[in-house]
PDB file of N, CA and C in Angstrom:
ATOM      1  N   UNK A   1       1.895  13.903  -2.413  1.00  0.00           N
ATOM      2  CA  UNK A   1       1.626  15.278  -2.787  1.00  0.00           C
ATOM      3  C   UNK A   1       0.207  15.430  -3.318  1.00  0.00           C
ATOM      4  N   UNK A   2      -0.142  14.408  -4.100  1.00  0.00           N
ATOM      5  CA  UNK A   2      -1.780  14.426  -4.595  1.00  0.00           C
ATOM      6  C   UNK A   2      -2.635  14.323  -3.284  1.00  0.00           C
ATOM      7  N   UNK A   3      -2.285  14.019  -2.703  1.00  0.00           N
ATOM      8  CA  UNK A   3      -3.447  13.646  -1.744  1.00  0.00           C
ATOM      9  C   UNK A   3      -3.183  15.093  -0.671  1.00  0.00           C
ATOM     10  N   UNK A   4      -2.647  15.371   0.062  1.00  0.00           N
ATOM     11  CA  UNK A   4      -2.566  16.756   0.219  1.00  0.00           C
ATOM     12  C   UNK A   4      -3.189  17.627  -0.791  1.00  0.00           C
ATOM     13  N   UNK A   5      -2.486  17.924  -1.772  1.00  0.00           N
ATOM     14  CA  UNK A   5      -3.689  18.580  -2.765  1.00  0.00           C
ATOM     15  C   UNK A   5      -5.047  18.467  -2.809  1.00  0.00           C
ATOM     16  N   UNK A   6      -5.175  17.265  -2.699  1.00  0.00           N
ATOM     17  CA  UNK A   6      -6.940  16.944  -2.551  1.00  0.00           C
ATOM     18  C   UNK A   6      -7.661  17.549  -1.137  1.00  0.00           C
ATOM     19  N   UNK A   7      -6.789  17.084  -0.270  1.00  0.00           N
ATOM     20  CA  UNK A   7      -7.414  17.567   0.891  1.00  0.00           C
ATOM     21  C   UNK A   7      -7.356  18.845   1.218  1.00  0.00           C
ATOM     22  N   UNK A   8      -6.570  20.142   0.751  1.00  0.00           N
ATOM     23  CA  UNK A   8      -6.384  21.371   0.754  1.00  0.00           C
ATOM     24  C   UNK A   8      -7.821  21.813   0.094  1.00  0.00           C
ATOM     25  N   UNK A   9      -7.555  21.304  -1.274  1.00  0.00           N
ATOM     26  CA  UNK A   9      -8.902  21.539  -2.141  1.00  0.00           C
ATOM     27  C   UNK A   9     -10.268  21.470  -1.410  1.00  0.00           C
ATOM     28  N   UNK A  10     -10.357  20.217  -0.425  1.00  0.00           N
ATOM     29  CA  UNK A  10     -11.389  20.349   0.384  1.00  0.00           C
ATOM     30  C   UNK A  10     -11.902  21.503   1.244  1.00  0.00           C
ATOM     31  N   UNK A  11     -10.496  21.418   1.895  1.00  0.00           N
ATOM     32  CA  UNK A  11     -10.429  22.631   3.005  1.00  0.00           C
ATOM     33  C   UNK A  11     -11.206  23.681   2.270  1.00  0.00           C
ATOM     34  N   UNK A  12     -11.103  23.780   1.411  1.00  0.00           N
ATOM     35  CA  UNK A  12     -11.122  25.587   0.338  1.00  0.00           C
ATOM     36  C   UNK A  12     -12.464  25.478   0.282  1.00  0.00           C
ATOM     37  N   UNK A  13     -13.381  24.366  -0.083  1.00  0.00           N
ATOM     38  CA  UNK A  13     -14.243  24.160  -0.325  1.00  0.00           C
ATOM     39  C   UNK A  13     -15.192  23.628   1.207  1.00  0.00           C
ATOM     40  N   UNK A  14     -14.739  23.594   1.991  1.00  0.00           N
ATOM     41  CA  UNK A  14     -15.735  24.231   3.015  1.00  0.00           C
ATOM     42  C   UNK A  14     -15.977  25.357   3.667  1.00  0.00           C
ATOM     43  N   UNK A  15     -14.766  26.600   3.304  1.00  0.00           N
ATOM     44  CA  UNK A  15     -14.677  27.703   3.734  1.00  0.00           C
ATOM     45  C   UNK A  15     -15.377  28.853   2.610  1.00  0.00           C
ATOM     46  N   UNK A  16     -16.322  28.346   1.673  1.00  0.00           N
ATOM     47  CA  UNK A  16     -17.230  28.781   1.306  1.00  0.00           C
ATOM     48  C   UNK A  16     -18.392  29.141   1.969  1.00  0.00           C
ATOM     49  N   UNK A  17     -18.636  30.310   2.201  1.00  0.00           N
ATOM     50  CA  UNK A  17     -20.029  30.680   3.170  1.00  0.00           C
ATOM     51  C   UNK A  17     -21.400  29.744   2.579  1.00  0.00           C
ATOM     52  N   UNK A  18     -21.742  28.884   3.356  1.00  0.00           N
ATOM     53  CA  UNK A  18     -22.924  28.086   2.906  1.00  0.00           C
ATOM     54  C   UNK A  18     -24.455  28.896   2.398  1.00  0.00           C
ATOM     55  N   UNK A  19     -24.277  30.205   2.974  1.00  0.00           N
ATOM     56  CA  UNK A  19     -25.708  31.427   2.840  1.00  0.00           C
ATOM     57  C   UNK A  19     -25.270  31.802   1.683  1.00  0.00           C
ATOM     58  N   UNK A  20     -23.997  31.768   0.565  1.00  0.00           N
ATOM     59  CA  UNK A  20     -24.349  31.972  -0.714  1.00  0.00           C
ATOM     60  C   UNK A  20     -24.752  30.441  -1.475  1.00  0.00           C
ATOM     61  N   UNK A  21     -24.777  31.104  -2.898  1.00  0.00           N
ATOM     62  CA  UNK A  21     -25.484  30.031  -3.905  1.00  0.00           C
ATOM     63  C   UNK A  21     -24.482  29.117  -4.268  1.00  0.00           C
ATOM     64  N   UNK A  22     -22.696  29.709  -4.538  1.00  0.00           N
ATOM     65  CA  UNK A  22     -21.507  28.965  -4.387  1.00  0.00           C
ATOM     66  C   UNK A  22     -21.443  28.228  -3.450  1.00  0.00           C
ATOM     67  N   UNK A  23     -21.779  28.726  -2.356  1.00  0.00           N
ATOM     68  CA  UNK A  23     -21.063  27.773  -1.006  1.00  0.00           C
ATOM     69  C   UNK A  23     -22.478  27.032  -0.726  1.00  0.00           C
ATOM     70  N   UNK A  24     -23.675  26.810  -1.427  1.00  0.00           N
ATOM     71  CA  UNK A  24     -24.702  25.493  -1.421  1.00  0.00           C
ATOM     72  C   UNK A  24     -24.474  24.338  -2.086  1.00  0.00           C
ATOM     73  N   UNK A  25     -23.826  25.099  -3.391  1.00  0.00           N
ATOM     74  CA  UNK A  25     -23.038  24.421  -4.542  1.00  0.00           C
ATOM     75  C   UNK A  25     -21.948  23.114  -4.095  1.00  0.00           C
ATOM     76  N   UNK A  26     -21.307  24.409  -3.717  1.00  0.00           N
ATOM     77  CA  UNK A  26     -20.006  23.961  -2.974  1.00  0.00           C
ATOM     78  C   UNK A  26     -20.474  22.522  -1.872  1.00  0.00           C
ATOM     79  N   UNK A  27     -21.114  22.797  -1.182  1.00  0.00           N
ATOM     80  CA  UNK A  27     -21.387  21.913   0.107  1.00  0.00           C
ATOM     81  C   UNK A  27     -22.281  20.661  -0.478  1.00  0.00           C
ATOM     82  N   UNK A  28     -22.725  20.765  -1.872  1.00  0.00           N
ATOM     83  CA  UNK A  28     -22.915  19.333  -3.022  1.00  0.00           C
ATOM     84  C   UNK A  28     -22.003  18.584  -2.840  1.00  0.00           C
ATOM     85  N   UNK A  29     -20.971  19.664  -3.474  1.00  0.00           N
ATOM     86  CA  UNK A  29     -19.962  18.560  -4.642  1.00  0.00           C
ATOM     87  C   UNK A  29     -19.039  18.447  -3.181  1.00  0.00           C
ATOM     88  N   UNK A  30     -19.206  18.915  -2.226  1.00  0.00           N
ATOM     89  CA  UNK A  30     -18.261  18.698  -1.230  1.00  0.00           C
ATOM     90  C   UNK A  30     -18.380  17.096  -0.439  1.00  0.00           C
ATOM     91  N   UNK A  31     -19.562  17.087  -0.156  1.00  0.00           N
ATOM     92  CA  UNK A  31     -19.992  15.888   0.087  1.00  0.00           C
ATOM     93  C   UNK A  31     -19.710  13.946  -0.482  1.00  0.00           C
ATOM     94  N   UNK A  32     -19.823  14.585  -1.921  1.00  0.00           N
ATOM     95  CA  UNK A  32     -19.201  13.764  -2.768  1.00  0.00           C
ATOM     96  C   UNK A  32     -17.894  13.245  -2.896  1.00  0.00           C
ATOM     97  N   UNK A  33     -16.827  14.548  -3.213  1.00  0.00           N
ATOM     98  CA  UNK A  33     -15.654  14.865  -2.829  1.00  0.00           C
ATOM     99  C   UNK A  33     -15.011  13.775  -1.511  1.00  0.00           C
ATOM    100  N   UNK A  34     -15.488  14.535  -0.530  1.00  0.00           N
ATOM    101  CA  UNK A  34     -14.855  14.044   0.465  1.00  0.00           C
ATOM    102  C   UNK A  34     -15.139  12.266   0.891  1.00  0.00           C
ATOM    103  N   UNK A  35     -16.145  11.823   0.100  1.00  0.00           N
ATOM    104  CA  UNK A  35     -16.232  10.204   0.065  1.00  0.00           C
ATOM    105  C   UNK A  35     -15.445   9.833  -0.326  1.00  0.00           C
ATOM    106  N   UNK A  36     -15.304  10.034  -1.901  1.00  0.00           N
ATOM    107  CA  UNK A  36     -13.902   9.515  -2.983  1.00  0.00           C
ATOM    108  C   UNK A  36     -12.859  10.039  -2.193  1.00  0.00           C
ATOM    109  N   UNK A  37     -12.857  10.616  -1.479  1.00  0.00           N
ATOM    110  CA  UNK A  37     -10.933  11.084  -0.828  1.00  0.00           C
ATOM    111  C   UNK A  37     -10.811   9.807   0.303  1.00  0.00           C
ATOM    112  N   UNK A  38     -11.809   9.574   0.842  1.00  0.00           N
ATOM    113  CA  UNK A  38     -11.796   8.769   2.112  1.00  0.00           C
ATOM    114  C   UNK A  38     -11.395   7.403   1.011  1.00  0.00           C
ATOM    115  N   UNK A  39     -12.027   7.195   0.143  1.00  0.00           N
ATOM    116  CA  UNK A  39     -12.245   5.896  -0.588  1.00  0.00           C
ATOM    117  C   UNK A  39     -10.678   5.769  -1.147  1.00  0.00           C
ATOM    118  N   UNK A  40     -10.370   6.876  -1.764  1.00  0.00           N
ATOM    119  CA  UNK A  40      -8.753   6.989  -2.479  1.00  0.00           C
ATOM    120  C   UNK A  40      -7.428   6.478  -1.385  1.00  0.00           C
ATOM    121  N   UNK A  41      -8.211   7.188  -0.049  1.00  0.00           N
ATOM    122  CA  UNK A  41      -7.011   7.136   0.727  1.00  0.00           C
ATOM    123  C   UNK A  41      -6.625   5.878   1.041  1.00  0.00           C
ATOM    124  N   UNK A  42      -7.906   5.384   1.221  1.00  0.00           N
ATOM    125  CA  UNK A  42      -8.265   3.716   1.697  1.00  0.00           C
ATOM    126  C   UNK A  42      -7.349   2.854   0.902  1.00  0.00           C
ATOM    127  N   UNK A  43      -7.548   3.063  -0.086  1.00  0.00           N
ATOM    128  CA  UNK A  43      -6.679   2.236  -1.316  1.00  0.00           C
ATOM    129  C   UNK A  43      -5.368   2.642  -1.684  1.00  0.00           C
ATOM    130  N   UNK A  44      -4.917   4.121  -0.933  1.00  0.00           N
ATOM    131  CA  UNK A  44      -3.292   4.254  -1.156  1.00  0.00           C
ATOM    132  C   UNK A  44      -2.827   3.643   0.150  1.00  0.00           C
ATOM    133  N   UNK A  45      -3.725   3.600   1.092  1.00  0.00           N
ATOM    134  CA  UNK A  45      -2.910   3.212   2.162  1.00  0.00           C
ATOM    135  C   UNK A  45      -2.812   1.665   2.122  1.00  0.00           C
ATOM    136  N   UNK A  46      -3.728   0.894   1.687  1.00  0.00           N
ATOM    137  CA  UNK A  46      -3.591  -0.408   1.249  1.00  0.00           C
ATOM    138  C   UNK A  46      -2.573  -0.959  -0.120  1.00  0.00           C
ATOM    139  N   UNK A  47      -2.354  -0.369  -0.761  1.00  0.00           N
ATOM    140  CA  UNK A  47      -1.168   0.023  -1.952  1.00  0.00           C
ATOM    141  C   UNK A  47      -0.285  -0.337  -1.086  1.00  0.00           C
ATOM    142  N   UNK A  48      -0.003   0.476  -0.207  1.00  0.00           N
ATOM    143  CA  UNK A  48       1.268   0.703   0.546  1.00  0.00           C
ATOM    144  C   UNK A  48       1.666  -0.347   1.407  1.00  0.00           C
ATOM    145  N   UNK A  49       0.937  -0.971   2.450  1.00  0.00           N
ATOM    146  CA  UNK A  49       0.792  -1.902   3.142  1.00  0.00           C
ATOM    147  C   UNK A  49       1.499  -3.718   1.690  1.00  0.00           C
ATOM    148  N   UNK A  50       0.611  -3.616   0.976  1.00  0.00           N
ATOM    149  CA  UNK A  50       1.062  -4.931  -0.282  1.00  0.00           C
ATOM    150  C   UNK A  50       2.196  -4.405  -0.748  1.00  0.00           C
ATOM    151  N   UNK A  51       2.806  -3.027  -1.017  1.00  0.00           N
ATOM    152  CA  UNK A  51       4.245  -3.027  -1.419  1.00  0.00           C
ATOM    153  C   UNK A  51       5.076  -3.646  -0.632  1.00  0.00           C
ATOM    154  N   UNK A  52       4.722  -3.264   0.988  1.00  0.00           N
ATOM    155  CA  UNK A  52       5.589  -3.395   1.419  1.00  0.00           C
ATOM    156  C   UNK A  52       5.610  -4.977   1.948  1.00  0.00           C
ATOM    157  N   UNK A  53       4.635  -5.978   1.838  1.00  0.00           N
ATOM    158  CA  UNK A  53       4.960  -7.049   2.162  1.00  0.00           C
ATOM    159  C   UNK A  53       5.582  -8.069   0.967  1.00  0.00           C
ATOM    160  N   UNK A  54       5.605  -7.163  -0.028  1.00  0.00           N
ATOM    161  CA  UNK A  54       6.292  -8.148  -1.217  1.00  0.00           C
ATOM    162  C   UNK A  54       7.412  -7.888  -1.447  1.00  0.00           C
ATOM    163  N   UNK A  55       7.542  -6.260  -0.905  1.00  0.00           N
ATOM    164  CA  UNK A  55       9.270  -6.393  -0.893  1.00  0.00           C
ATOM    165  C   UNK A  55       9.705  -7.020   0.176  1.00  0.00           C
ATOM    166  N   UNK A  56       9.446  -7.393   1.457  1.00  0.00           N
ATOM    167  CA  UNK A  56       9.614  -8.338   2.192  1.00  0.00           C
ATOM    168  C   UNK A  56       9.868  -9.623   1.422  1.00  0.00           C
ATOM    169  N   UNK A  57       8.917 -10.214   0.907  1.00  0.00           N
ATOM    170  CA  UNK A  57       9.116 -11.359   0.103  1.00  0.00           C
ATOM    171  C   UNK A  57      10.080 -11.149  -0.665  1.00  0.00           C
ATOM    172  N   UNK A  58      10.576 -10.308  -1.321  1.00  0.00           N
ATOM    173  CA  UNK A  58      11.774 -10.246  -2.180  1.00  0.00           C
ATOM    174  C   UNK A  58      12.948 -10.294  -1.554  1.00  0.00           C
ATOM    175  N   UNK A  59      12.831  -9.577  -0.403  1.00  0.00           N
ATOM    176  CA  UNK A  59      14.226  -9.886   0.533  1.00  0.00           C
ATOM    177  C   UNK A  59      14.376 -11.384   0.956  1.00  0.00           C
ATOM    178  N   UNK A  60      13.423 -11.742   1.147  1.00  0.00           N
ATOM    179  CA  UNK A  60      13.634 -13.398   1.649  1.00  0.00           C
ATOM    180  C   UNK A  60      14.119 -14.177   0.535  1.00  0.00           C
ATOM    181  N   UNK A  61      13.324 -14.142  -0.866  1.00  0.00           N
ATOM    182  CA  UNK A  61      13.586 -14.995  -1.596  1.00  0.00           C
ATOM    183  C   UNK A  61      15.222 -14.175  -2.408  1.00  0.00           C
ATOM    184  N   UNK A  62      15.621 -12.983  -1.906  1.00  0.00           N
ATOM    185  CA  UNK A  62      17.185 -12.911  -2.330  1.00  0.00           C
ATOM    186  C   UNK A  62      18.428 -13.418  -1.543  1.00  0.00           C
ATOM    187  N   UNK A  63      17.342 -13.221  -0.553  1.00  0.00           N
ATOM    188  CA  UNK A  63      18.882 -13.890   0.547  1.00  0.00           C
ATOM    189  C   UNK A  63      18.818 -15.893   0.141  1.00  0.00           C
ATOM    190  N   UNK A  64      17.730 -16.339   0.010  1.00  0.00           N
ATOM    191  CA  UNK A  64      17.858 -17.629  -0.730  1.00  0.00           C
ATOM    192  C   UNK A  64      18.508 -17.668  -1.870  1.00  0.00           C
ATOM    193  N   UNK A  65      18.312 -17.248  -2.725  1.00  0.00           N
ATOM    194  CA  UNK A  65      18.978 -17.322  -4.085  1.00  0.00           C
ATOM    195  C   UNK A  65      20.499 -16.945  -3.776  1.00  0.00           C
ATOM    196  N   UNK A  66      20.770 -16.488  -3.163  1.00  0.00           N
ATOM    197  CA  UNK A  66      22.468 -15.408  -2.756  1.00  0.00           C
ATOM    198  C   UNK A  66      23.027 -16.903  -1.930  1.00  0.00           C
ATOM    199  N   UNK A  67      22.146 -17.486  -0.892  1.00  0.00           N
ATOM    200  CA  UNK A  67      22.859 -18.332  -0.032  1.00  0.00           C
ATOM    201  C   UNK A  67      22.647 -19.829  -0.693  1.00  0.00           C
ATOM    202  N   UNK A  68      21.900 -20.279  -1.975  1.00  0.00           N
ATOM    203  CA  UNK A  68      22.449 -21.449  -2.726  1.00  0.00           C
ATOM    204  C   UNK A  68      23.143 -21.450  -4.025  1.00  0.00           C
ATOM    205  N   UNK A  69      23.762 -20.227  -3.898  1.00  0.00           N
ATOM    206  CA  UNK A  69      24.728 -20.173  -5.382  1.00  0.00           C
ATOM    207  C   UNK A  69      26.215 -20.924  -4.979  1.00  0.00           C
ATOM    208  N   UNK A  70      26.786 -21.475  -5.560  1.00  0.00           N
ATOM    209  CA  UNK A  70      27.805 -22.047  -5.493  1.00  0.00           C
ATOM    210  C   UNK A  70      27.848 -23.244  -4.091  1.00  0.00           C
ATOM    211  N   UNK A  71      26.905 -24.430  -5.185  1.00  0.00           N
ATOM    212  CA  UNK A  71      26.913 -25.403  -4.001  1.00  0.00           C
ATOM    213  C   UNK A  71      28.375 -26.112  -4.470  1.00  0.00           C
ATOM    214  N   UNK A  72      28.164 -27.707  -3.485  1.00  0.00           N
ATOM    215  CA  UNK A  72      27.257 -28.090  -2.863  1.00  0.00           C
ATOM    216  C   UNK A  72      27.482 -27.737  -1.269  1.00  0.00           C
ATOM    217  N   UNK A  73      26.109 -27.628  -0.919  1.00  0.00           N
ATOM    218  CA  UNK A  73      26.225 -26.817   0.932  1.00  0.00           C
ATOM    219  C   UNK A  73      25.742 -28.136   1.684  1.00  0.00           C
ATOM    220  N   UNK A  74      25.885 -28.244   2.791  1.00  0.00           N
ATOM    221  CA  UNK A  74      25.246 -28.895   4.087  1.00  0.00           C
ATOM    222  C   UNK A  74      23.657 -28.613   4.011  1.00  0.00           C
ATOM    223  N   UNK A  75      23.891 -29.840   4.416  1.00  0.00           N
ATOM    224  CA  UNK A  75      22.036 -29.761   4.919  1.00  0.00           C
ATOM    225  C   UNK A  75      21.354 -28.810   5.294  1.00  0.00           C
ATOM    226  N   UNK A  76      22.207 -28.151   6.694  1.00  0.00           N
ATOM    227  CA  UNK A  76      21.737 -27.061   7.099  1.00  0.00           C
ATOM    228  C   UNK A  76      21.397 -25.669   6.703  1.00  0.00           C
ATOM    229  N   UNK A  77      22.270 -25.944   5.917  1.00  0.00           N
ATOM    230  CA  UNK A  77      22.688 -24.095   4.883  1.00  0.00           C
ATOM    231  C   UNK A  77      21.530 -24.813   4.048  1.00  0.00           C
ATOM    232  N   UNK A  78      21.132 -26.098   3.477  1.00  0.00           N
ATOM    233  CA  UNK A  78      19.916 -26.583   2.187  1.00  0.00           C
ATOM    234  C   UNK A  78      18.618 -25.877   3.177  1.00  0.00           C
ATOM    235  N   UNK A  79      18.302 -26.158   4.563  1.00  0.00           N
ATOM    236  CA  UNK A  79      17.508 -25.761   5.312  1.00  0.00           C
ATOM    237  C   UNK A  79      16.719 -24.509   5.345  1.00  0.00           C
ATOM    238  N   UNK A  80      18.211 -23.549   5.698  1.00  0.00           N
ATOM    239  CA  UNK A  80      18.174 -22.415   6.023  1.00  0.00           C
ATOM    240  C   UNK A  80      17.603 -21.652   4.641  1.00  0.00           C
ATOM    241  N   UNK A  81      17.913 -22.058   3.252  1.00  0.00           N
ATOM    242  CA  UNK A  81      17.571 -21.614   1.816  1.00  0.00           C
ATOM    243  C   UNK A  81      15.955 -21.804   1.830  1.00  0.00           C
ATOM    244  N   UNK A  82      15.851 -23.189   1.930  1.00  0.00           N
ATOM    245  CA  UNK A  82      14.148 -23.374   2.020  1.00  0.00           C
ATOM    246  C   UNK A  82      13.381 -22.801   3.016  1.00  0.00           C
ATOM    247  N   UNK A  83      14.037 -22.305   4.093  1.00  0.00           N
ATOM    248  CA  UNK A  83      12.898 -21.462   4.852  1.00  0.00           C
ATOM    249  C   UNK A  83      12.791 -20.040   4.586  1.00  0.00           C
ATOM    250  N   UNK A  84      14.033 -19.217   4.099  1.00  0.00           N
ATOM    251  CA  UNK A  84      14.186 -18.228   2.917  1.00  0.00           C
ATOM    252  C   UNK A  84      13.023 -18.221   2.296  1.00  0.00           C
ATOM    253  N   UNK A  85      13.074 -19.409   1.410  1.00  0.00           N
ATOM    254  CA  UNK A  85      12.008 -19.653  -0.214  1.00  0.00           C
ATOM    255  C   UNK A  85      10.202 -19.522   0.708  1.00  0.00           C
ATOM    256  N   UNK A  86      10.078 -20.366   1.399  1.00  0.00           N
ATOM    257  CA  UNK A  86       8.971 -20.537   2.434  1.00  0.00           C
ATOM    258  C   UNK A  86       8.486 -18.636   3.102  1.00  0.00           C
ATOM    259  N   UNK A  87       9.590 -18.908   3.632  1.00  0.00           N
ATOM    260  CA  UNK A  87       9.139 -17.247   3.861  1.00  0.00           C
ATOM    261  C   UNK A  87       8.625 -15.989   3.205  1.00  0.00           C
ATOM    262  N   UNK A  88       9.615 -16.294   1.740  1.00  0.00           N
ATOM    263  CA  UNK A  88       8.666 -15.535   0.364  1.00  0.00           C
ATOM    264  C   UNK A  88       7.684 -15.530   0.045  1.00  0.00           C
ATOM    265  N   UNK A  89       7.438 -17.021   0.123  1.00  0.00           N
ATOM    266  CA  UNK A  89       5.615 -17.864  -0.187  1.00  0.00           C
ATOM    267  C   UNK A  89       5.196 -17.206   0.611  1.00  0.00           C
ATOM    268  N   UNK A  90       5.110 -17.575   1.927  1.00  0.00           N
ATOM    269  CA  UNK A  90       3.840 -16.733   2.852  1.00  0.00           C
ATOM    270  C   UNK A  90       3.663 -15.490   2.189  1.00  0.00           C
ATOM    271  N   UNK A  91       5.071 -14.687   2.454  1.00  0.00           N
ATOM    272  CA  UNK A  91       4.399 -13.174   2.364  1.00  0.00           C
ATOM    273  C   UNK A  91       3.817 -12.381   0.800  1.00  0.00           C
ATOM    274  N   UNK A  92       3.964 -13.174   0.145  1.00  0.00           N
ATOM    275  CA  UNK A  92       3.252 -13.263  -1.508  1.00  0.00           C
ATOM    276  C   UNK A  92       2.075 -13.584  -1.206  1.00  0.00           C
ATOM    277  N   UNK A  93       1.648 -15.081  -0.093  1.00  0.00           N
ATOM    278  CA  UNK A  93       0.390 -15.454  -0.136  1.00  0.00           C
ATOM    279  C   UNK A  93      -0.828 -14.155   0.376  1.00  0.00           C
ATOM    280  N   UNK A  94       0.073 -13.820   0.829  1.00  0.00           N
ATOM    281  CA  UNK A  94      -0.278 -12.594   2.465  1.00  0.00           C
ATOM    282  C   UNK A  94      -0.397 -11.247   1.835  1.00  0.00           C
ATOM    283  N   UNK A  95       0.387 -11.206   0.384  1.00  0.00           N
ATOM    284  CA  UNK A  95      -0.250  -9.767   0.039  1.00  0.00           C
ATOM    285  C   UNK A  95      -1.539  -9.714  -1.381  1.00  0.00           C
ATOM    286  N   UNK A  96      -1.280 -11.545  -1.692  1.00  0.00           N
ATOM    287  CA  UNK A  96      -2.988 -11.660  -2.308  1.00  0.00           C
ATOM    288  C   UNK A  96      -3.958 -11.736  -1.668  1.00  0.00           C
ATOM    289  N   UNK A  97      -3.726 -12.180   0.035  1.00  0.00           N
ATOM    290  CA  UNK A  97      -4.775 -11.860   0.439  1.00  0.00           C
ATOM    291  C   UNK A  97      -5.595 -10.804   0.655  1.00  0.00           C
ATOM    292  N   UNK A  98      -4.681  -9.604   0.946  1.00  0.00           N
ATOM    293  CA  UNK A  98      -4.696  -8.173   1.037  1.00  0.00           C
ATOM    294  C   UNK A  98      -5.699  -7.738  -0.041  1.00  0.00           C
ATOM    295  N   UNK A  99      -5.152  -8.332  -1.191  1.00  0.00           N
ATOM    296  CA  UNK A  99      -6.302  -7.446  -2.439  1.00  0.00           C
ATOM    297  C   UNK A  99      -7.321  -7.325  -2.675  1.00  0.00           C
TER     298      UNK A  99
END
């Protein structure tokens, strides 16, 4: 919703006639404006992208924790847990890389 807001605000602010002293004004701070929006967006959309690979990681490392409760299991099921746990790692590693 903020970011819509911002960009409306823009809108408003180029539909200032540039031949007045407001809309010279205007076409300043507009300039400015519209960097930091590009810059904001940049960084919500990257926000978004690291949420979503760590809740990834959280799903992996729950289905591990869920599938070694009440051992003792087979090798295989020990397997299947550690590539769970492994799979968390990456995508943790993968959203510090992001930052």
């Amino acid at each position: 919703m903020a970011i819509n807001g911002w960009r409306n605000a823009l809108d408003q602010l180029e539909q200032i006639p540039a031949a007045t002293f407001a809309g010279r004004t205007a076409q300043q701070q507009l300039i400015a404006a519209q960097r930091e929006f590009q810059e904001a967006v940049g960084l919500a959309a990257g926000n978004e992208q690291i949420a979503s690979v760590i809740e990834a990681a959280r799903g992996f490392a729950w289905q591990a924790a869920k599938l070694g409760q009440n051992p003792p299991h087979p090798v295989e099921e020990w397997q299947q847990i550690a590539t769970f746990w492994q799979d968390a790692i990456v995508r943790l590693e993968k959203s510090l890389r992001m930052m």
